[in-house]
PDB file of N, CA and C in Angstrom:
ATOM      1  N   UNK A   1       0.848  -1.170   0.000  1.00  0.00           N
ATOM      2  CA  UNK A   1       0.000   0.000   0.000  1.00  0.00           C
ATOM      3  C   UNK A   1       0.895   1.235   0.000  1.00  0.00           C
ATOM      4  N   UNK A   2       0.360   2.150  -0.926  1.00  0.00           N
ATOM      5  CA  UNK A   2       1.411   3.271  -0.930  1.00  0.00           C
ATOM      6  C   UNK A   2       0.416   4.841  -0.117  1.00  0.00           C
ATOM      7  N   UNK A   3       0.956   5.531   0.063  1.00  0.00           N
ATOM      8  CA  UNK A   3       0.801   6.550   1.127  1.00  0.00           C
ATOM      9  C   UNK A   3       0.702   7.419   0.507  1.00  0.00           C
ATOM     10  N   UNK A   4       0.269   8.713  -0.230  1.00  0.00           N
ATOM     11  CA  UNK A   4       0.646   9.915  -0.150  1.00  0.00           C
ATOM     12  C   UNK A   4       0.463  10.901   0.639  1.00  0.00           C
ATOM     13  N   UNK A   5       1.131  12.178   0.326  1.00  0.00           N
ATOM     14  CA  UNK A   5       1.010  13.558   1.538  1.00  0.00           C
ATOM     15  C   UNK A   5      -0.454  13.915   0.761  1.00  0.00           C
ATOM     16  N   UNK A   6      -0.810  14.583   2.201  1.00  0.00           N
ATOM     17  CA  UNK A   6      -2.236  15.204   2.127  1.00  0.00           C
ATOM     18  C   UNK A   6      -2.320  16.182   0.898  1.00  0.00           C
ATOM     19  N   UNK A   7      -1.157  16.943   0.373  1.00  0.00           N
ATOM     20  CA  UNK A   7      -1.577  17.888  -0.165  1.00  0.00           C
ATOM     21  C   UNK A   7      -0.978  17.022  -1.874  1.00  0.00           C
ATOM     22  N   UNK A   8      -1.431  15.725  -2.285  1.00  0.00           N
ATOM     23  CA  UNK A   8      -0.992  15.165  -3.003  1.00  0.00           C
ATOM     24  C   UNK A   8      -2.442  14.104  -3.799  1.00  0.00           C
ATOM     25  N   UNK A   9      -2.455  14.401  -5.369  1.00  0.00           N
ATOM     26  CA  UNK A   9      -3.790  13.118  -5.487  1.00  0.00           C
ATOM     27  C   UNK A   9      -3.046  12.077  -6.403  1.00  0.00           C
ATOM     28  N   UNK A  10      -3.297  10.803  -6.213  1.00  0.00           N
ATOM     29  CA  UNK A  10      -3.086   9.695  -6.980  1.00  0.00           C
ATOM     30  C   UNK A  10      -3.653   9.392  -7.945  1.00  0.00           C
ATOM     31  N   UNK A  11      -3.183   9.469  -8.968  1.00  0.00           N
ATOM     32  CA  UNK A  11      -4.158   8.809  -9.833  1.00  0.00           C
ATOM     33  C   UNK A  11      -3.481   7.903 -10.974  1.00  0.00           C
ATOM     34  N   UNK A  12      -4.014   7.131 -11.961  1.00  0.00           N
ATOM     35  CA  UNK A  12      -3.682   5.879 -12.788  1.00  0.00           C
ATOM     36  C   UNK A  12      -4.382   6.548 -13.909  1.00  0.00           C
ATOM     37  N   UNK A  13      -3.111   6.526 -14.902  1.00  0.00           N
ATOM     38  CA  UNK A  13      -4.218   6.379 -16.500  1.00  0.00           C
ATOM     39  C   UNK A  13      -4.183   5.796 -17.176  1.00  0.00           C
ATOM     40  N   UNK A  14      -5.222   5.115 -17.831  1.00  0.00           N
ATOM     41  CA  UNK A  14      -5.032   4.237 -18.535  1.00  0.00           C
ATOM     42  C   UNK A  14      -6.117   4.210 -19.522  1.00  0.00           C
ATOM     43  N   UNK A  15      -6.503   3.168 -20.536  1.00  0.00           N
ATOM     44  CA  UNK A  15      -7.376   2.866 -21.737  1.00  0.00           C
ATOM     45  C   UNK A  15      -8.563   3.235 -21.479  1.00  0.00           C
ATOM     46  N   UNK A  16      -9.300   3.794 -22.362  1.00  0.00           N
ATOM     47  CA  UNK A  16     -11.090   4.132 -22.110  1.00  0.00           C
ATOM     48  C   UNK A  16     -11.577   2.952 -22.311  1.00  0.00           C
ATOM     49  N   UNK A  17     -12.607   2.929 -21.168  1.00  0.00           N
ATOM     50  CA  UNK A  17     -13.257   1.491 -21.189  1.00  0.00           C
ATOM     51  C   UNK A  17     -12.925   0.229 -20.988  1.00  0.00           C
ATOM     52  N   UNK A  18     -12.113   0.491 -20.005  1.00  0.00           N
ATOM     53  CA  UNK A  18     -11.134  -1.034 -19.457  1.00  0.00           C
ATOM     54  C   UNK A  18     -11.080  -0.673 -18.280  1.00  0.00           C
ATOM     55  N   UNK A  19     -10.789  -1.889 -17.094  1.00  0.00           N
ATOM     56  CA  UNK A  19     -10.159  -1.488 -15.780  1.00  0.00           C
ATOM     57  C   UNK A  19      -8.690  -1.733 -15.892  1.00  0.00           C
ATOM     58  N   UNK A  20      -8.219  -0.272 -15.175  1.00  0.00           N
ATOM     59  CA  UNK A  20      -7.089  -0.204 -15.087  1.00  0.00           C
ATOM     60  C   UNK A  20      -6.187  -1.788 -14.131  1.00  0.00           C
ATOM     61  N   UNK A  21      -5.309  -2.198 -14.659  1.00  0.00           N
ATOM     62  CA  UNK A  21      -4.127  -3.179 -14.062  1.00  0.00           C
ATOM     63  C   UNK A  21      -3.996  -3.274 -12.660  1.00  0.00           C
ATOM     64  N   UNK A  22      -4.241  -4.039 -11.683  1.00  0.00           N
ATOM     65  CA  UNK A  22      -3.687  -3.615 -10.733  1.00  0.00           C
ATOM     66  C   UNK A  22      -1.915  -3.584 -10.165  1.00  0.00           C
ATOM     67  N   UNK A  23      -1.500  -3.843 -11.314  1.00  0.00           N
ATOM     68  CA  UNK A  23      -0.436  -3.766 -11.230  1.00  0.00           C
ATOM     69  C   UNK A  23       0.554  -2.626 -11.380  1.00  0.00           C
ATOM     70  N   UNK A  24      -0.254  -1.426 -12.289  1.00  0.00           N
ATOM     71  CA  UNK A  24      -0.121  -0.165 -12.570  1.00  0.00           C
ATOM     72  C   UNK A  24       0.287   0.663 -11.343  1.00  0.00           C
ATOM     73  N   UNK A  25       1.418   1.557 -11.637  1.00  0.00           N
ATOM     74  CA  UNK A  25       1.587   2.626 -10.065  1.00  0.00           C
ATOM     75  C   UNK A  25       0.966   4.246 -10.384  1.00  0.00           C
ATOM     76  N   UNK A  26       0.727   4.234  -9.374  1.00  0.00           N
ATOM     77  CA  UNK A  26      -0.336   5.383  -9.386  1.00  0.00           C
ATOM     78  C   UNK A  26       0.671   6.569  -9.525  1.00  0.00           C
ATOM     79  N   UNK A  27       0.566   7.700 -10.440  1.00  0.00           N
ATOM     80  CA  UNK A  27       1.290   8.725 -10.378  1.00  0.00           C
ATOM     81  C   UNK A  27       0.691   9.799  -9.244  1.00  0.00           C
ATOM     82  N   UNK A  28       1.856  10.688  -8.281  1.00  0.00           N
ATOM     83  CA  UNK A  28       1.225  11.332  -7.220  1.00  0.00           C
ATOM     84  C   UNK A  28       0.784  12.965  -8.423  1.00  0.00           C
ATOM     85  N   UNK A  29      -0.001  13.754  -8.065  1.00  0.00           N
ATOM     86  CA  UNK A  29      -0.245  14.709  -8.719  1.00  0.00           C
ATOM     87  C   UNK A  29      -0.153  15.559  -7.106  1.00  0.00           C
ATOM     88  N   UNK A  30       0.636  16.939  -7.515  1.00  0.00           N
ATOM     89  CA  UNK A  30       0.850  17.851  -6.468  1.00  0.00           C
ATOM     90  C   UNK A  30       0.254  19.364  -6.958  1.00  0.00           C
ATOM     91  N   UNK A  31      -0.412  20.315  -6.373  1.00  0.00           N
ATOM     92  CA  UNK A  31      -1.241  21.095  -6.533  1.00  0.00           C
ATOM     93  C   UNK A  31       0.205  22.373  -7.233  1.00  0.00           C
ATOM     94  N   UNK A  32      -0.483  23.118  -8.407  1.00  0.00           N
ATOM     95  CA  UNK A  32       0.824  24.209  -8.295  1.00  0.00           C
ATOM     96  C   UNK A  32       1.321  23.835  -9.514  1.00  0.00           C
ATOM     97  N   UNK A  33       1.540  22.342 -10.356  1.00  0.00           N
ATOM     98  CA  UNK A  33       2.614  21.633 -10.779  1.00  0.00           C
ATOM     99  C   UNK A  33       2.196  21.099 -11.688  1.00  0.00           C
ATOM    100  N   UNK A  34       2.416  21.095 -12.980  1.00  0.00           N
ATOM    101  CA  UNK A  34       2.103  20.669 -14.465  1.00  0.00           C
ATOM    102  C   UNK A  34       2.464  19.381 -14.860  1.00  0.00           C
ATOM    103  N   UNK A  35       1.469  18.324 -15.025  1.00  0.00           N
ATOM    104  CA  UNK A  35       1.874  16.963 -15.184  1.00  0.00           C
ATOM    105  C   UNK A  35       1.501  16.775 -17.142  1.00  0.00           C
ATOM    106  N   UNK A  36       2.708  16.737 -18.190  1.00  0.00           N
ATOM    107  CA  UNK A  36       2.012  16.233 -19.263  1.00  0.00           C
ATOM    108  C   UNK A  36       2.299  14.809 -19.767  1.00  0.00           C
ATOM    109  N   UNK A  37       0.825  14.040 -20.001  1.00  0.00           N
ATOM    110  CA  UNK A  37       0.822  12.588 -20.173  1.00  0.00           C
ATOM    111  C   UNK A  37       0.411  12.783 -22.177  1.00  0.00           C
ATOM    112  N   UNK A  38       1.431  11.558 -22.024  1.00  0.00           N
ATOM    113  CA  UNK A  38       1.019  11.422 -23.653  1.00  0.00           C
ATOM    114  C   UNK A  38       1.059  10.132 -23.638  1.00  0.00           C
ATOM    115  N   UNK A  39       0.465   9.822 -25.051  1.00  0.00           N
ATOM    116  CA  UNK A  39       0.406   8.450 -25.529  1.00  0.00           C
ATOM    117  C   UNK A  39       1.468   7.631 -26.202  1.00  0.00           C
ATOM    118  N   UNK A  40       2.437   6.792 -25.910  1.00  0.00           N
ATOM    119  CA  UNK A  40       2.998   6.463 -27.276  1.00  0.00           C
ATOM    120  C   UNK A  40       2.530   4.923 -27.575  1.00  0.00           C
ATOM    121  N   UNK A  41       2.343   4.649 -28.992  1.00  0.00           N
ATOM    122  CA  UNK A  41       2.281   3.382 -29.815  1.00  0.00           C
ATOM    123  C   UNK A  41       3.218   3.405 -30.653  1.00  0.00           C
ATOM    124  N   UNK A  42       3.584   1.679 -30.348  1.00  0.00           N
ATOM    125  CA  UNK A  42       4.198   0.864 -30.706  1.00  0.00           C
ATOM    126  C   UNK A  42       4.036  -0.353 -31.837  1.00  0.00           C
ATOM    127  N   UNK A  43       3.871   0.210 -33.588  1.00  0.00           N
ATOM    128  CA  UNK A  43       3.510  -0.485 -34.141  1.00  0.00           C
ATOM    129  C   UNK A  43       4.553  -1.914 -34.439  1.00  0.00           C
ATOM    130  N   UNK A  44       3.931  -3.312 -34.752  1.00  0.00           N
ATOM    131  CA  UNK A  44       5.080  -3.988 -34.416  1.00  0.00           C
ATOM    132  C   UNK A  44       4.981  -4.385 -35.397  1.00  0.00           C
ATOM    133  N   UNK A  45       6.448  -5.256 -36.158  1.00  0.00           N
ATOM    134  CA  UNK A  45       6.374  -5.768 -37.726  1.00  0.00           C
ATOM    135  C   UNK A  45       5.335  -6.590 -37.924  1.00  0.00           C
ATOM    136  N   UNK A  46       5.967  -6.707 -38.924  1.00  0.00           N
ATOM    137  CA  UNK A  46       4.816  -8.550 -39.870  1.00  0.00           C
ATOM    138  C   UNK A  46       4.987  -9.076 -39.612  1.00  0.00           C
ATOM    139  N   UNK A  47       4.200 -10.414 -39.621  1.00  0.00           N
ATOM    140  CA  UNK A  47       2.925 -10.327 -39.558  1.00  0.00           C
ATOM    141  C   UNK A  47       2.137 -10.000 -38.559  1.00  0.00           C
ATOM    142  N   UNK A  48       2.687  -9.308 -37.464  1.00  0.00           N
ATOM    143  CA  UNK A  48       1.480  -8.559 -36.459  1.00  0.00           C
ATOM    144  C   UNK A  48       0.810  -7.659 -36.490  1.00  0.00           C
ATOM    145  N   UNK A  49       1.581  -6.596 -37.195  1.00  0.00           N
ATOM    146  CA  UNK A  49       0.754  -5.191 -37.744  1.00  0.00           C
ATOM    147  C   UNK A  49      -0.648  -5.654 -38.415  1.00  0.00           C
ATOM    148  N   UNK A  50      -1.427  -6.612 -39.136  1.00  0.00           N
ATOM    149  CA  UNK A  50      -2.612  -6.947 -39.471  1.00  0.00           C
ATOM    150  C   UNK A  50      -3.564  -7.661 -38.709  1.00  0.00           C
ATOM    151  N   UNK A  51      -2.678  -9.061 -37.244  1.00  0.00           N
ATOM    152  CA  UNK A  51      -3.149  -9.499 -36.481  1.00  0.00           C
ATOM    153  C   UNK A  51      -3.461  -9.137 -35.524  1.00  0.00           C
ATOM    154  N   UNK A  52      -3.587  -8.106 -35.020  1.00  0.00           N
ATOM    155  CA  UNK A  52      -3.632  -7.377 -34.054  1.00  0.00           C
ATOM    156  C   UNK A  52      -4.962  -7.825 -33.384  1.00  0.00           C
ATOM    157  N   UNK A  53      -5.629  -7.613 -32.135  1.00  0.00           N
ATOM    158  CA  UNK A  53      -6.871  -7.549 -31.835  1.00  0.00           C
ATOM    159  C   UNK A  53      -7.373  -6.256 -31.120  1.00  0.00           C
ATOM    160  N   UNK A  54      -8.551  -6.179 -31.922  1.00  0.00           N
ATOM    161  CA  UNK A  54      -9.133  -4.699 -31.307  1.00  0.00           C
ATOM    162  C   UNK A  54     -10.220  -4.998 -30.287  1.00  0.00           C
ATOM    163  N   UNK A  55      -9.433  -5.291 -28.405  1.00  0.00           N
ATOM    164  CA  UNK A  55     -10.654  -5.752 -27.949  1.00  0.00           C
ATOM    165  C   UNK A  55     -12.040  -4.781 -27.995  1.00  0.00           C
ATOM    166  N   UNK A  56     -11.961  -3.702 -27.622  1.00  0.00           N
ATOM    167  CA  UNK A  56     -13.077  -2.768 -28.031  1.00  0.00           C
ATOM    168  C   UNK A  56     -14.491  -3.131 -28.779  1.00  0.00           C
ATOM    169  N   UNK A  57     -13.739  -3.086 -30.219  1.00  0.00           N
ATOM    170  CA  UNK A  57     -14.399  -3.696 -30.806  1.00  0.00           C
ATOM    171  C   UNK A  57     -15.211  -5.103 -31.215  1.00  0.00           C
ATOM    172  N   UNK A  58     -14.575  -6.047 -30.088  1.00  0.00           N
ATOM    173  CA  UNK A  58     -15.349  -7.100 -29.992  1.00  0.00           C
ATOM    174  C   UNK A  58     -16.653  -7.144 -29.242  1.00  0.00           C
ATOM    175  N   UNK A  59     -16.679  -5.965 -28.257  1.00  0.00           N
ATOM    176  CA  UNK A  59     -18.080  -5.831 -27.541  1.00  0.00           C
ATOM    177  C   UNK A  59     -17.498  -6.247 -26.018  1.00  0.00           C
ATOM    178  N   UNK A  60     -18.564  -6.137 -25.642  1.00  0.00           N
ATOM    179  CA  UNK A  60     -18.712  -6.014 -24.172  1.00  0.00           C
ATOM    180  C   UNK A  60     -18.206  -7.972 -23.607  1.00  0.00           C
ATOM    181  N   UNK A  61     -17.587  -8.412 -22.566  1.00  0.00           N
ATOM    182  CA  UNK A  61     -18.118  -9.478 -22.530  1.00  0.00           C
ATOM    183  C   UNK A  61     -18.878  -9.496 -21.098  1.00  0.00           C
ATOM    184  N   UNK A  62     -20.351 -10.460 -20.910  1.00  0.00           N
ATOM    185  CA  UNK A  62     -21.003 -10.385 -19.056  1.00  0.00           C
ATOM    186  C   UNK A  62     -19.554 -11.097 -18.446  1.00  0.00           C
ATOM    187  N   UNK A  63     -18.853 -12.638 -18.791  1.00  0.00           N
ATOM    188  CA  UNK A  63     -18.228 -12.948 -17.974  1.00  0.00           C
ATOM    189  C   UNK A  63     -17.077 -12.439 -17.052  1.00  0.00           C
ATOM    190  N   UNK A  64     -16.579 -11.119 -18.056  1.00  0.00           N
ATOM    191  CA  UNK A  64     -15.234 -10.648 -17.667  1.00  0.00           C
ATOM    192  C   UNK A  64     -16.310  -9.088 -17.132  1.00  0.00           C
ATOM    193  N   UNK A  65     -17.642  -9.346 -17.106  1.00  0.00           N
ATOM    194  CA  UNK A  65     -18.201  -7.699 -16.386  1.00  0.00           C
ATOM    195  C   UNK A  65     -17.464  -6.681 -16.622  1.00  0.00           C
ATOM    196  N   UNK A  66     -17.402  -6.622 -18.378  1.00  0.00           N
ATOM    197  CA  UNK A  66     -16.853  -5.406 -19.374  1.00  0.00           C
ATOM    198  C   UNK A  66     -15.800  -6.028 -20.529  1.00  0.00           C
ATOM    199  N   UNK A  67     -15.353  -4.888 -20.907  1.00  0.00           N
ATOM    200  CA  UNK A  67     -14.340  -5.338 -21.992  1.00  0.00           C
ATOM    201  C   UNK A  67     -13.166  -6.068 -21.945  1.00  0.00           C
ATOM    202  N   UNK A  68     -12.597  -6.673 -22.324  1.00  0.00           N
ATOM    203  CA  UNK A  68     -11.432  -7.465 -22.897  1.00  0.00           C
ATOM    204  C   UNK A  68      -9.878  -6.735 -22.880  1.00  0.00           C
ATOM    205  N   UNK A  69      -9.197  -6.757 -21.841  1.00  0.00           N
ATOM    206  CA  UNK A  69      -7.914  -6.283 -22.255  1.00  0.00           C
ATOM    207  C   UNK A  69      -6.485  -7.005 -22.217  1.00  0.00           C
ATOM    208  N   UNK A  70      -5.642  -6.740 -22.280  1.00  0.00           N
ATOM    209  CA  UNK A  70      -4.604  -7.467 -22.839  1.00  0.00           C
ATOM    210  C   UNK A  70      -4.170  -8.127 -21.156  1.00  0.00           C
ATOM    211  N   UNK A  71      -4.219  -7.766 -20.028  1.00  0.00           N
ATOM    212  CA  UNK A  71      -4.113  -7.714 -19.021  1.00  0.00           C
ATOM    213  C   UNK A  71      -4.766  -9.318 -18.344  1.00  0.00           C
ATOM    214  N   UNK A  72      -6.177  -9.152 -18.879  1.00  0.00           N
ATOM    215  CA  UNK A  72      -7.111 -10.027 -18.531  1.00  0.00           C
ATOM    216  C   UNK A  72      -6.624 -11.594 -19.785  1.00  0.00           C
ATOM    217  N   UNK A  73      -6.514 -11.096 -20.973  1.00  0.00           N
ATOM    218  CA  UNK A  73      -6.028 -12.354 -21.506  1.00  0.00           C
ATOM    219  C   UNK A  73      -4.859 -12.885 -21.639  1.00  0.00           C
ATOM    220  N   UNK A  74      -3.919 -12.191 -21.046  1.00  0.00           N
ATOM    221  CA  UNK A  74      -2.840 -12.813 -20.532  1.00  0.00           C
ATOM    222  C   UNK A  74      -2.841 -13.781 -19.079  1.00  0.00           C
ATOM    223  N   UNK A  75      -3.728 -12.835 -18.315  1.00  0.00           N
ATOM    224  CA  UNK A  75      -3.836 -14.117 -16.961  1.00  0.00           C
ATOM    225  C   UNK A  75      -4.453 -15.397 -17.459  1.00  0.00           C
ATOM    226  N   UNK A  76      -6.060 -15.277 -18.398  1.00  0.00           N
ATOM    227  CA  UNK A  76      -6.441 -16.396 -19.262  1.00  0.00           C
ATOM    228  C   UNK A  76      -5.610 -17.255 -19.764  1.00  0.00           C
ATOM    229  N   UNK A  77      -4.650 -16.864 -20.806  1.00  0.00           N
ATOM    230  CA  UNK A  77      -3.289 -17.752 -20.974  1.00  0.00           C
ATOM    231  C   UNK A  77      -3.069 -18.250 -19.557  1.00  0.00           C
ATOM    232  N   UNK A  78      -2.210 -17.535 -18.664  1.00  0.00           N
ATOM    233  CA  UNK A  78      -1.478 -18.243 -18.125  1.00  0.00           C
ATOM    234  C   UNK A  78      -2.173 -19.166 -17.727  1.00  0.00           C
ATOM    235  N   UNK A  79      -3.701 -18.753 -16.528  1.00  0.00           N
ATOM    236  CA  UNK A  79      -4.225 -20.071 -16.028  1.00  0.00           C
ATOM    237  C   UNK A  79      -4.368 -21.264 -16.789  1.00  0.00           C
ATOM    238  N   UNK A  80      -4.791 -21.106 -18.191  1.00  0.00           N
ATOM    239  CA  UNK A  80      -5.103 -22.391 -18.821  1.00  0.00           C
ATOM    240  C   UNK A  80      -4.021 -23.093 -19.059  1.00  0.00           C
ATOM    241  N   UNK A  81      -2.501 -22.425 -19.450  1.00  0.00           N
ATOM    242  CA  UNK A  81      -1.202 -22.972 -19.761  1.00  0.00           C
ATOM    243  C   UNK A  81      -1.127 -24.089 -18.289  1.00  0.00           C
ATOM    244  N   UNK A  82      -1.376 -23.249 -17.209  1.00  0.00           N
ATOM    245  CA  UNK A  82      -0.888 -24.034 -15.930  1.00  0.00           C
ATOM    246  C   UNK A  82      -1.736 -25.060 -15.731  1.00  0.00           C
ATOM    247  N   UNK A  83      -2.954 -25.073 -15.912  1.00  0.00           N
ATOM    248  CA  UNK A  83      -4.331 -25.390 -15.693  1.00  0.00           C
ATOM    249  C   UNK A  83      -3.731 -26.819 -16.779  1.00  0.00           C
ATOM    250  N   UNK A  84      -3.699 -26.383 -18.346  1.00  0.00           N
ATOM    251  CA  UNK A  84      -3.112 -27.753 -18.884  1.00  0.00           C
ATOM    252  C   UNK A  84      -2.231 -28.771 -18.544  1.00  0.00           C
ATOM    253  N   UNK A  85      -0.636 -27.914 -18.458  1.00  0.00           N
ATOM    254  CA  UNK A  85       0.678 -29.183 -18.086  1.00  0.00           C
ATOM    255  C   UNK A  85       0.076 -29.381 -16.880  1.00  0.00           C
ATOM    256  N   UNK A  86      -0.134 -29.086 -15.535  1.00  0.00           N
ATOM    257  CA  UNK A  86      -0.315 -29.848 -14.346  1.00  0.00           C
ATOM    258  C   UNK A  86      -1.577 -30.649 -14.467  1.00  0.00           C
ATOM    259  N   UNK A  87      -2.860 -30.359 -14.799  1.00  0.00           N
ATOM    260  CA  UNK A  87      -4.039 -30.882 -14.397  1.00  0.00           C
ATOM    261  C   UNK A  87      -4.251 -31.905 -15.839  1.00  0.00           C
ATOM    262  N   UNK A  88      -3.677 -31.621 -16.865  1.00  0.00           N
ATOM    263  CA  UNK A  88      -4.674 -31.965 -17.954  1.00  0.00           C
ATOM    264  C   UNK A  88      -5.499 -31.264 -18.608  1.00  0.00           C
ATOM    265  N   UNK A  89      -6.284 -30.310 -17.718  1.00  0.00           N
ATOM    266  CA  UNK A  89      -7.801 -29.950 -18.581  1.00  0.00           C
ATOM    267  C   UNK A  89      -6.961 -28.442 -19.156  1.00  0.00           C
ATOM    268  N   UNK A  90      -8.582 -28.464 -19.885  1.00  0.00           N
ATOM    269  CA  UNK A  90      -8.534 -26.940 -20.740  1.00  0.00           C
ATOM    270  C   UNK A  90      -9.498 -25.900 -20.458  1.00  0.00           C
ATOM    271  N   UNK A  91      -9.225 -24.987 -19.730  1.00  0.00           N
ATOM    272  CA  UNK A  91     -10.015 -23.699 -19.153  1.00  0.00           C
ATOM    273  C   UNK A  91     -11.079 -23.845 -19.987  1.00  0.00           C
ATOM    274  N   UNK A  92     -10.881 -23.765 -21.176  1.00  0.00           N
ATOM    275  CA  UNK A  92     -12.029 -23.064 -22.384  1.00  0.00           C
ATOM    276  C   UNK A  92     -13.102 -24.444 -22.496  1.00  0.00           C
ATOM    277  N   UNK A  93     -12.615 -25.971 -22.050  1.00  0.00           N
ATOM    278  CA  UNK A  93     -13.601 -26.917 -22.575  1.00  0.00           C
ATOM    279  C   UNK A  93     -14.450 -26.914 -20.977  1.00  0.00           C
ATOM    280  N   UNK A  94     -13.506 -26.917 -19.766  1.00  0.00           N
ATOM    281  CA  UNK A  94     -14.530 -26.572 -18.775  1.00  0.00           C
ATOM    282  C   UNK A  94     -15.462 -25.891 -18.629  1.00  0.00           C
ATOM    283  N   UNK A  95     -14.785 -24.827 -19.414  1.00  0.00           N
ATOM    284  CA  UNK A  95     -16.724 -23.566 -19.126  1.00  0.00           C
ATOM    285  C   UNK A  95     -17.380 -23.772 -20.091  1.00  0.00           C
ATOM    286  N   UNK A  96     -17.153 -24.609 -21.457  1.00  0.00           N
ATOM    287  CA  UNK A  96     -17.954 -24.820 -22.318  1.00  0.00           C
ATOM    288  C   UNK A  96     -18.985 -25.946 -21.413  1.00  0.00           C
ATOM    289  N   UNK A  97     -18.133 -27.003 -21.052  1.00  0.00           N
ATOM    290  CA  UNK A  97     -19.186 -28.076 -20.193  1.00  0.00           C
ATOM    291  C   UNK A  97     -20.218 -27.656 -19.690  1.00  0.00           C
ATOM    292  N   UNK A  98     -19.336 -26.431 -18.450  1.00  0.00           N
ATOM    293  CA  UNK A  98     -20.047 -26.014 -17.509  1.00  0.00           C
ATOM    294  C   UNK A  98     -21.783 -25.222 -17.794  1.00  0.00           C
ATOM    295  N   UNK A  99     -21.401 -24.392 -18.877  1.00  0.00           N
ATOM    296  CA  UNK A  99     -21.888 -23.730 -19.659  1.00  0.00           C
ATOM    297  C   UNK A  99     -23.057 -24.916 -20.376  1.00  0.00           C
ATOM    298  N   UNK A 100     -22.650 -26.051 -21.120  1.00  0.00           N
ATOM    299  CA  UNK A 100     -23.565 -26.685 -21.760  1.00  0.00           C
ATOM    300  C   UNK A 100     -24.571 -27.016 -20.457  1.00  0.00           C
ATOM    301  N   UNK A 101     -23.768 -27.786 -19.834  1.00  0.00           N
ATOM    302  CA  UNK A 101     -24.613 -28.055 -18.214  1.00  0.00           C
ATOM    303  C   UNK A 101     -25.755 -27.569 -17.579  1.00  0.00           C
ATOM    304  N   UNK A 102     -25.394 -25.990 -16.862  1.00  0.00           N
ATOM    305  CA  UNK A 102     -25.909 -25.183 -15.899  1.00  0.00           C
ATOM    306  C   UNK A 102     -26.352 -24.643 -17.281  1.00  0.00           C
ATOM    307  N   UNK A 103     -26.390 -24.351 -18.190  1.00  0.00           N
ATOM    308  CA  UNK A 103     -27.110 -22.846 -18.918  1.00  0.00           C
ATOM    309  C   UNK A 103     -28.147 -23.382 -19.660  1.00  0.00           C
ATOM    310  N   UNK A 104     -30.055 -22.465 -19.348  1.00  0.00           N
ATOM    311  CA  UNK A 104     -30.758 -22.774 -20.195  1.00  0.00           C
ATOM    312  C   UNK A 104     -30.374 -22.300 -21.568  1.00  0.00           C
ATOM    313  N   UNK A 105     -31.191 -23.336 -22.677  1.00  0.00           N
ATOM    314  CA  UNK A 105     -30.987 -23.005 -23.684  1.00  0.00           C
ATOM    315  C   UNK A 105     -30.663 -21.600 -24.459  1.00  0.00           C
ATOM    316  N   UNK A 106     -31.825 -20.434 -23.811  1.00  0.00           N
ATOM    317  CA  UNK A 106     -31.731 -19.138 -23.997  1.00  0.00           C
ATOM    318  C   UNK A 106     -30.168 -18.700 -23.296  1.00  0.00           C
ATOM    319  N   UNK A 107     -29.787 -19.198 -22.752  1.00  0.00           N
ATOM    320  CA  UNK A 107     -28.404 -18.658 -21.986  1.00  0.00           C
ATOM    321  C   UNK A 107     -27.178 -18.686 -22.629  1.00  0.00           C
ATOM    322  N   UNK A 108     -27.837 -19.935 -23.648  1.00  0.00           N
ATOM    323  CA  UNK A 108     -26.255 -20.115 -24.199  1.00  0.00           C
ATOM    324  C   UNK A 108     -26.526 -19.444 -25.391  1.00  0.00           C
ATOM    325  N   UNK A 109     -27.657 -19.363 -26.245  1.00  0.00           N
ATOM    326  CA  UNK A 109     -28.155 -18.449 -27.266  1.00  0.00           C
ATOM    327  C   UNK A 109     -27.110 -17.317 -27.758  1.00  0.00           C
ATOM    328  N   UNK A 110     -27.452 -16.543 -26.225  1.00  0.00           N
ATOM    329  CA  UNK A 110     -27.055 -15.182 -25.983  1.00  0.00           C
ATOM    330  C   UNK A 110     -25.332 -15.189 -25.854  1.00  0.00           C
ATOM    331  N   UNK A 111     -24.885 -16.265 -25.372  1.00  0.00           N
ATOM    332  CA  UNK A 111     -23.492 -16.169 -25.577  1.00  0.00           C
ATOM    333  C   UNK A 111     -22.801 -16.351 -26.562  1.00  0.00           C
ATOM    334  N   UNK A 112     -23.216 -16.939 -27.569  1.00  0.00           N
ATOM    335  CA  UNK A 112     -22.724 -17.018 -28.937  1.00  0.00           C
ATOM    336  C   UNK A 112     -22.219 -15.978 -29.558  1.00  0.00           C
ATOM    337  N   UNK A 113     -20.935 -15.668 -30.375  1.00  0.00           N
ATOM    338  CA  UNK A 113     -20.678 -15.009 -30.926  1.00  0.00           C
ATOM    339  C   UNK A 113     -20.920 -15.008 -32.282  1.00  0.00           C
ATOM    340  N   UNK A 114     -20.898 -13.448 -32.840  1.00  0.00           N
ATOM    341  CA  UNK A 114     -21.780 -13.453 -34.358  1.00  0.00           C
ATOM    342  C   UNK A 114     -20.501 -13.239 -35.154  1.00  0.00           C
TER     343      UNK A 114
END
């Protein structure tokens, strides 16, 4: 847990429409004192410059309660990587089960992607 002085605000910036990382450090902002944030991107060669994914644009998802970021599908990787060599299984066929299982028909309808 980090501390600041009273006359100090914390704050994190990051992507519109994502939750910020919790891994992210909060920059202190001090009253008086000019903070300028910019953006930089990093386009990367071929063949990635076309593969790219625009989570945004994939839509909302209910399970992840919002959008998709690089943050969230990297832990996805990892668990399932670990989840595979030790256990065997595969994250993605469990919640399909689970999913065929527990979900009325209308439930799974709606989860389908178009």
């Amino acid at each position: 847990m980090v501390f600041f002085d009273t006359g100090s605000l914390a704050t994190v910036v990051h992507q519109a429409r994502t939750c910020p990382a919790d891994k992210l450090t909060a920059v202190s902002l001090q009253p008086g004192k000019l903070l300028t944030v910019a953006r930089r991107v990093e386009r990367l060669p071929s063949p990635y410059k076309s593969h790219c994914s625009d989570y945004i644009a994939r839509g909302v998802y209910p399970a992840f309660e919002g959008y998709l970021n690089y943050d969230r599908v990297e832990v996805l990787g990892y668990l399932s990587g670990y989840l595979g060599i030790w256990l065997g299984l595969s994250l993605s066929t469990l919640a399909f089960q689970a999913q065929k299982r527990f979900c009325p028909s209308q439930c799974r309808s709606l989860t389908k992607r178009k």
